[in-house]
PDB file of N, CA and C in Angstrom:
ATOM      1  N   UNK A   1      60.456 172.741 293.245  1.00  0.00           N
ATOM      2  CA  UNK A   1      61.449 173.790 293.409  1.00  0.00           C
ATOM      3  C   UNK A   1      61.298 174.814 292.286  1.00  0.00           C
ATOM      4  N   UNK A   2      60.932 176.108 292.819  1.00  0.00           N
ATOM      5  CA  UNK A   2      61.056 176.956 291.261  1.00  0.00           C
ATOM      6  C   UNK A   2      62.276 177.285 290.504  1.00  0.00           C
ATOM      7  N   UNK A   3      62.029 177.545 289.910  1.00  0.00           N
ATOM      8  CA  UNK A   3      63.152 178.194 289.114  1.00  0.00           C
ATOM      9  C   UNK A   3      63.426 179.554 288.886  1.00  0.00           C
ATOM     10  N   UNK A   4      62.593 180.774 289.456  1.00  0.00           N
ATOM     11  CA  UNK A   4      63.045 182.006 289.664  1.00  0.00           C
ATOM     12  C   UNK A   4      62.381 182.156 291.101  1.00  0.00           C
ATOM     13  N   UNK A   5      62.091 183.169 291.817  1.00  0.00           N
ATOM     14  CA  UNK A   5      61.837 183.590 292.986  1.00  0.00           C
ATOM     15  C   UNK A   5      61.702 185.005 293.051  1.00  0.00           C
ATOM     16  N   UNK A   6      60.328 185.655 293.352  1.00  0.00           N
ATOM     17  CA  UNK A   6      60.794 186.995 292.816  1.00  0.00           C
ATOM     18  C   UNK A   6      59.936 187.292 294.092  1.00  0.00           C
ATOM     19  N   UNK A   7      60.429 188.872 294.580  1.00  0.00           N
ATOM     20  CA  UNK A   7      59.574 189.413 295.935  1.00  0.00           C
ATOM     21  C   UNK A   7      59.412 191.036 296.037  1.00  0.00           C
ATOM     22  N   UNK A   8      57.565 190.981 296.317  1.00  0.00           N
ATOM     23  CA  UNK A   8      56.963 191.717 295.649  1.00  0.00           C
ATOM     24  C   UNK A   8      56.626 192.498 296.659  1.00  0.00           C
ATOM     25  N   UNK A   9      57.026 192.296 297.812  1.00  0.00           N
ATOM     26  CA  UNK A   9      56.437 192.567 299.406  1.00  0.00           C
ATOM     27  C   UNK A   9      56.662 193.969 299.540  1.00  0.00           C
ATOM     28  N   UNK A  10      56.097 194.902 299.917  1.00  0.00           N
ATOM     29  CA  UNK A  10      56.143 195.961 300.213  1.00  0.00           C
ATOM     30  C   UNK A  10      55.547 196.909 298.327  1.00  0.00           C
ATOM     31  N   UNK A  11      55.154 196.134 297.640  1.00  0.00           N
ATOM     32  CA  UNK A  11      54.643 196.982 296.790  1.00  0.00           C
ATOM     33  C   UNK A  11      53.089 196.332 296.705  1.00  0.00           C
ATOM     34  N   UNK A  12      52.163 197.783 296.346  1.00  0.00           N
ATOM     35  CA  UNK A  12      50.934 197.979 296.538  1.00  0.00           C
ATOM     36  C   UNK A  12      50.457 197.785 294.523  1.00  0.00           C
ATOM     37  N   UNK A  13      48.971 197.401 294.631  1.00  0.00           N
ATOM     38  CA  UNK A  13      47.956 197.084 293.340  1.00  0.00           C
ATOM     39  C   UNK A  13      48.100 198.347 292.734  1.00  0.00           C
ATOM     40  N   UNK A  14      48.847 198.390 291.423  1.00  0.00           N
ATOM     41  CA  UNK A  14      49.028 196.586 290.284  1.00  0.00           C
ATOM     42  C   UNK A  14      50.023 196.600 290.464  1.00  0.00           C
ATOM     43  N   UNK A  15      50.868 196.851 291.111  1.00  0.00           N
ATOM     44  CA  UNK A  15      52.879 196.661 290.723  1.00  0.00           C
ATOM     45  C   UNK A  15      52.616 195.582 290.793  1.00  0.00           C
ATOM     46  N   UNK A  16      52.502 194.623 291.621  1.00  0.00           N
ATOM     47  CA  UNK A  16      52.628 193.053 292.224  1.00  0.00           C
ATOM     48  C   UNK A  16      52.169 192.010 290.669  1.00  0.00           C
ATOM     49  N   UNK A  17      50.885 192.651 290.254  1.00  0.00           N
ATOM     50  CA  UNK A  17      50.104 191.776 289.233  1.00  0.00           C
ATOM     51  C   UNK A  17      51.034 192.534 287.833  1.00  0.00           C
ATOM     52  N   UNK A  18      51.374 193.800 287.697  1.00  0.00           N
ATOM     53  CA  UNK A  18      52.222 193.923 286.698  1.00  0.00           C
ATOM     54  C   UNK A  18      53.227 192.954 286.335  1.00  0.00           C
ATOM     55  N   UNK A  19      54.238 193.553 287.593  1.00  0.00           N
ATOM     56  CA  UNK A  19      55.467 192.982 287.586  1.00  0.00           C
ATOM     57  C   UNK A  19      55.701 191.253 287.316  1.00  0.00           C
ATOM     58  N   UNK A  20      54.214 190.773 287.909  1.00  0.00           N
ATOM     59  CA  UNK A  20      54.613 189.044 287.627  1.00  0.00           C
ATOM     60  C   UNK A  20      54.279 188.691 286.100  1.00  0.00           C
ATOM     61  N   UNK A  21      53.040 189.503 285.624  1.00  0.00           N
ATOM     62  CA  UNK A  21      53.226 189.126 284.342  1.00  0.00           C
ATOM     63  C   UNK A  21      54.333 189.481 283.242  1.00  0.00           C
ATOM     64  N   UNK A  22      55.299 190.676 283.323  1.00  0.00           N
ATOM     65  CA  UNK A  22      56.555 190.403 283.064  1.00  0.00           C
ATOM     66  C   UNK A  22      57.549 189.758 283.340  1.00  0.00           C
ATOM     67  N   UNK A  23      57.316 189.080 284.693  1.00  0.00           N
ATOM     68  CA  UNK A  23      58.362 187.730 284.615  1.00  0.00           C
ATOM     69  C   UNK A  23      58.164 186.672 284.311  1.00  0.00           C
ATOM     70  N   UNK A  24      56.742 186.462 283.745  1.00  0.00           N
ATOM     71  CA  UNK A  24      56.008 185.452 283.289  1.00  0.00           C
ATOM     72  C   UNK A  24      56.238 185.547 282.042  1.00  0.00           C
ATOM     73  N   UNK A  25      56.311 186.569 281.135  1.00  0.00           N
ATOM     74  CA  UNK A  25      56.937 186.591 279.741  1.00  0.00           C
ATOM     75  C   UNK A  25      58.032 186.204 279.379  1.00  0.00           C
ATOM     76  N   UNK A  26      59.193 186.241 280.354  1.00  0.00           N
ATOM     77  CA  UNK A  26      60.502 186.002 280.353  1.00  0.00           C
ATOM     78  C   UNK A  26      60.807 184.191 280.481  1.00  0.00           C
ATOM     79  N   UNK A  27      59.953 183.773 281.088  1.00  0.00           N
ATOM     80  CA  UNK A  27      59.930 182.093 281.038  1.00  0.00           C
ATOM     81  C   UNK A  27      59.757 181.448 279.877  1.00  0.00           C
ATOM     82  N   UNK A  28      60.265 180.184 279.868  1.00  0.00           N
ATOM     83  CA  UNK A  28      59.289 179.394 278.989  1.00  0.00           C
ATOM     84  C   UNK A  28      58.649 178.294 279.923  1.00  0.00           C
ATOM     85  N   UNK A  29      58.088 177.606 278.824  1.00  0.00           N
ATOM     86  CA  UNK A  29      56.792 176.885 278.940  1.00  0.00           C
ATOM     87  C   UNK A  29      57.517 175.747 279.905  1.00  0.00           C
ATOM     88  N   UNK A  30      56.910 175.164 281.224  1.00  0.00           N
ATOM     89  CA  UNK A  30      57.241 174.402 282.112  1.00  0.00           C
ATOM     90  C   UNK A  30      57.899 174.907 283.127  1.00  0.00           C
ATOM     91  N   UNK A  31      58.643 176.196 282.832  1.00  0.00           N
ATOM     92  CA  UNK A  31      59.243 176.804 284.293  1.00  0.00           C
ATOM     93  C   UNK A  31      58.409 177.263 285.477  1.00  0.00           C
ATOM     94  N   UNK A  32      58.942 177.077 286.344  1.00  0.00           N
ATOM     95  CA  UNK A  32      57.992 177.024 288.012  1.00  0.00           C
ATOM     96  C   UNK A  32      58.728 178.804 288.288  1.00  0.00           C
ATOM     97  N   UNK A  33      57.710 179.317 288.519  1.00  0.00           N
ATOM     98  CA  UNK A  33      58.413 180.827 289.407  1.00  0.00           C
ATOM     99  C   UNK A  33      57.442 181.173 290.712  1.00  0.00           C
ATOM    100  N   UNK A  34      58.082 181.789 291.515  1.00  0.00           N
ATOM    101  CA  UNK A  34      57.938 181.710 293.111  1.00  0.00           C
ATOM    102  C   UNK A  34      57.586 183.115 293.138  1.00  0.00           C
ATOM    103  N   UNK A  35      56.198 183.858 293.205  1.00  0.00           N
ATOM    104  CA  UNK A  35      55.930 185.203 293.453  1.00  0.00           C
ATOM    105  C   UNK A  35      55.618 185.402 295.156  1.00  0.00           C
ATOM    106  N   UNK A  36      56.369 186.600 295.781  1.00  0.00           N
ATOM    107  CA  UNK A  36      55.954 186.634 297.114  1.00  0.00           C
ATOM    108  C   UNK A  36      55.558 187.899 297.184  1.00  0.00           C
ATOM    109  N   UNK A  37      54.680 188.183 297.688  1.00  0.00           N
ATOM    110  CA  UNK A  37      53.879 189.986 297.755  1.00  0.00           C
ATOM    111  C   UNK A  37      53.159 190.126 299.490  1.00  0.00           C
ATOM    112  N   UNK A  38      52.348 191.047 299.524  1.00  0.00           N
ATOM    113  CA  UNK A  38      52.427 191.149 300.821  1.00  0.00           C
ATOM    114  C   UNK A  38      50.951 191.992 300.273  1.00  0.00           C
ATOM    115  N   UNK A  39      50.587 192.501 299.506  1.00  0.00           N
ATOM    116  CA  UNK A  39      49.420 192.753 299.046  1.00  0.00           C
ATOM    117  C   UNK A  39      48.270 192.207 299.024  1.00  0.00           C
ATOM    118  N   UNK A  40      47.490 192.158 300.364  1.00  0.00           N
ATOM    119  CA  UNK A  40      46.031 191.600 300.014  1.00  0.00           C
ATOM    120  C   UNK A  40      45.650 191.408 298.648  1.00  0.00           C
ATOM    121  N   UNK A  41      44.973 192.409 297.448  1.00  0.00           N
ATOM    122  CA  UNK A  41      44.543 192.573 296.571  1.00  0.00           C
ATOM    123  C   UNK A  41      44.817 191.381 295.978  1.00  0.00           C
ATOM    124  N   UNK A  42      46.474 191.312 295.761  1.00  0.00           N
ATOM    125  CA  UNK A  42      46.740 190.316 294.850  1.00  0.00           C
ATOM    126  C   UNK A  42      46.186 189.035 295.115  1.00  0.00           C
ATOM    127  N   UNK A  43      46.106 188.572 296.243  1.00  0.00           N
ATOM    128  CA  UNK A  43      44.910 186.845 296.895  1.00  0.00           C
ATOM    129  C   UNK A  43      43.756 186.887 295.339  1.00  0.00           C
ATOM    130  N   UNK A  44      43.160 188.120 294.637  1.00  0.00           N
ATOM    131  CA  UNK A  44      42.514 187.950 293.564  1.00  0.00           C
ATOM    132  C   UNK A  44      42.932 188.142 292.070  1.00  0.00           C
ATOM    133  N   UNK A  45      43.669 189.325 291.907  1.00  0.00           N
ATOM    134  CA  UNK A  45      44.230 189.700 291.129  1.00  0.00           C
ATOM    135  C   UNK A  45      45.425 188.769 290.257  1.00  0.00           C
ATOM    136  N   UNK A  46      46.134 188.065 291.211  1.00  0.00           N
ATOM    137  CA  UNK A  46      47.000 187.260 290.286  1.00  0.00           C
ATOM    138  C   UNK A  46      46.537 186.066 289.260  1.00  0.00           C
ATOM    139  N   UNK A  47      45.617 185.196 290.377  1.00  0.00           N
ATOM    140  CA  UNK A  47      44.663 184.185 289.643  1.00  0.00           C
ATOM    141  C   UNK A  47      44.169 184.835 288.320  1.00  0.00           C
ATOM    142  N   UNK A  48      43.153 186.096 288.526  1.00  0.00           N
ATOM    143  CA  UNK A  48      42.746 186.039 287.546  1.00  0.00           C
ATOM    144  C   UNK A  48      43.574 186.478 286.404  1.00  0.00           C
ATOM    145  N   UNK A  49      44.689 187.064 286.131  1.00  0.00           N
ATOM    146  CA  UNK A  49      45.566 187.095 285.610  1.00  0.00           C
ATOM    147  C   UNK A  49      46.189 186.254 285.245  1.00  0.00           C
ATOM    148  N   UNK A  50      46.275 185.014 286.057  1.00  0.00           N
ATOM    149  CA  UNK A  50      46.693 183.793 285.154  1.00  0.00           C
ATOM    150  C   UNK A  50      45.894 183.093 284.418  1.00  0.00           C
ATOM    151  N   UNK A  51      44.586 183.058 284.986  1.00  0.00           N
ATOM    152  CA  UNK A  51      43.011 182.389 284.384  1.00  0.00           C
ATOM    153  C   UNK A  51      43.256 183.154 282.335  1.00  0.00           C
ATOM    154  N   UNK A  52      43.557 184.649 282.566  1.00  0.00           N
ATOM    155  CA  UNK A  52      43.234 185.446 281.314  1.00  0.00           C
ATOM    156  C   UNK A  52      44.660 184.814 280.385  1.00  0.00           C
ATOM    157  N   UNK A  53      45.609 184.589 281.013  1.00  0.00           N
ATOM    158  CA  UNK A  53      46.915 184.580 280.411  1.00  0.00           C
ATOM    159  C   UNK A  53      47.362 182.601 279.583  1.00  0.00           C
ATOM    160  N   UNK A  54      46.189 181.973 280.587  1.00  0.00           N
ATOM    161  CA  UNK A  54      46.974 180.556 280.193  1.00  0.00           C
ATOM    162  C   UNK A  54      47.831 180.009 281.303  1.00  0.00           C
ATOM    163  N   UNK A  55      48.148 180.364 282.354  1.00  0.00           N
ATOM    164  CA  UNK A  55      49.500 180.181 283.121  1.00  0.00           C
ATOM    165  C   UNK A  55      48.566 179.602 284.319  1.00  0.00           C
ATOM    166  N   UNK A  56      49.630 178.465 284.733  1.00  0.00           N
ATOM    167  CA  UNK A  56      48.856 177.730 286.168  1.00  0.00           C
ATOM    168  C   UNK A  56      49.336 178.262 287.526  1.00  0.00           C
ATOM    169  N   UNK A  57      48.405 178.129 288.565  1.00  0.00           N
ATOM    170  CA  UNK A  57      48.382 178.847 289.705  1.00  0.00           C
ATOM    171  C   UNK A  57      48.259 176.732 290.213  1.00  0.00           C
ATOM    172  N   UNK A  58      49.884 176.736 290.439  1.00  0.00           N
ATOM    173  CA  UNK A  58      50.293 175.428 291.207  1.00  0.00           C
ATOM    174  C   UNK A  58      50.129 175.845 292.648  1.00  0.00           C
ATOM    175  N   UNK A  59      49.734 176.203 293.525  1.00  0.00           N
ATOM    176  CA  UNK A  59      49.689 176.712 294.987  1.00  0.00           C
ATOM    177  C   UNK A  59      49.674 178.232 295.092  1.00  0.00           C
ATOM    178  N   UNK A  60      49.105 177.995 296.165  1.00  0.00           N
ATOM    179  CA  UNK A  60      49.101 179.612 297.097  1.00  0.00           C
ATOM    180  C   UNK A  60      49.087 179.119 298.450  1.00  0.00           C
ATOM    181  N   UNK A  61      49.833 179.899 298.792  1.00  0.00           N
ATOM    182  CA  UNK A  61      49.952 179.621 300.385  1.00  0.00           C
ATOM    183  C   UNK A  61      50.532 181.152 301.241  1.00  0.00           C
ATOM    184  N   UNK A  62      50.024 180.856 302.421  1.00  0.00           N
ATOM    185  CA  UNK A  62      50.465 182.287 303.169  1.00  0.00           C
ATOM    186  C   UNK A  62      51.372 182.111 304.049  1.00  0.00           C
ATOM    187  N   UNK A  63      52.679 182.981 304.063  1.00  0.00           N
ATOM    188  CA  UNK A  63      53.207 182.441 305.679  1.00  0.00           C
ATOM    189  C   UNK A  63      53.611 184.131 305.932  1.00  0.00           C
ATOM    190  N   UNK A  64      53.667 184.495 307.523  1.00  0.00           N
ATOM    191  CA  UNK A  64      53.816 185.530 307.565  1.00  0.00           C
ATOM    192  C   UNK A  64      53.246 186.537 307.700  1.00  0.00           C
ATOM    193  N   UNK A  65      51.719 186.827 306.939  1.00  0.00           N
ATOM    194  CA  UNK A  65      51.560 187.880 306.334  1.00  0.00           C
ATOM    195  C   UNK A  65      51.524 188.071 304.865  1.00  0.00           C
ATOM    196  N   UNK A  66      52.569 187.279 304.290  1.00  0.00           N
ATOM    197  CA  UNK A  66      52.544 187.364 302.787  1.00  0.00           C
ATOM    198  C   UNK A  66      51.985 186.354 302.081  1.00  0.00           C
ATOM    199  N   UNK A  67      51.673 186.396 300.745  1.00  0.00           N
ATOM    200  CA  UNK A  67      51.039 185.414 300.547  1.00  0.00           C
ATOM    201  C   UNK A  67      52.317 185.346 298.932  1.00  0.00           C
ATOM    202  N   UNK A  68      52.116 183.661 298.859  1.00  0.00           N
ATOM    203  CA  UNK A  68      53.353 183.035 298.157  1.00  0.00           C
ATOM    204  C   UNK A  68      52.579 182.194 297.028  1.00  0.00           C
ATOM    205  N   UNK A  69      52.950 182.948 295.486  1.00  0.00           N
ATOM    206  CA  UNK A  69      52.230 181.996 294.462  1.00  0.00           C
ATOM    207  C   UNK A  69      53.626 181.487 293.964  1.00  0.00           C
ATOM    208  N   UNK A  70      52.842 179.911 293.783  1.00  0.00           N
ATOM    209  CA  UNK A  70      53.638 179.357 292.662  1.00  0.00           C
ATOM    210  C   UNK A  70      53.114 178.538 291.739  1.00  0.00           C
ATOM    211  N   UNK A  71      53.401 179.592 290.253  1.00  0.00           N
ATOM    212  CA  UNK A  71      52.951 179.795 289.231  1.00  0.00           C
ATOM    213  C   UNK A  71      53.788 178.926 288.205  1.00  0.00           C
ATOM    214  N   UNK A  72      53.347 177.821 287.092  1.00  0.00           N
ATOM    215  CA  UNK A  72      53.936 177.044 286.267  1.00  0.00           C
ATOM    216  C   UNK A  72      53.550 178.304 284.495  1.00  0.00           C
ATOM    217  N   UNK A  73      54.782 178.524 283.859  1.00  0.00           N
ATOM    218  CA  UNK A  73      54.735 178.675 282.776  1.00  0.00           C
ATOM    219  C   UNK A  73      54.059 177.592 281.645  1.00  0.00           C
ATOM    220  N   UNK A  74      52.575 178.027 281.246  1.00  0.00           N
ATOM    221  CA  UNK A  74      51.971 177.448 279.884  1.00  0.00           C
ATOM    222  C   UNK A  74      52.980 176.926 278.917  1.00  0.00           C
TER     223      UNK A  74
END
């Protein structure tokens, strides 16, 4: 279950990869947050953004159309 939920759907590359790494600053270490976007791009962009940052990419999954990360705070 995360602990924030944030939705990114209808915004286009980088808002999506911005915006999560500022809510990724706002966590601490062990919190689960729920990113939902609707942005192709991001399917690459977020990973590697977490790869650069330290932060785990616990699932990806698509439903919809959108695609749904959930990301564990380092």
């Amino acid at each position: 279950m995360a602990d924030k939920t944030v939705d990114y759907t209808g915004l286009k590359c980088p808002l999506p990869v911005l915006k999560t790494k500022k809510e990724l600053k706002s966590l601490t270490s062990g919190q689960i947050i729920e990113v939902i976007v609707d942005d192709v791009g991001a399917k690459k962009d977020i990973p590697a953004l977490l790869t650069k940052i330290g932060d785990e990419l616990v699932e990806l999954r698509e439903d919809n159309g959108n695609l749904i990360f959930v990301i564990k705070k380092a």
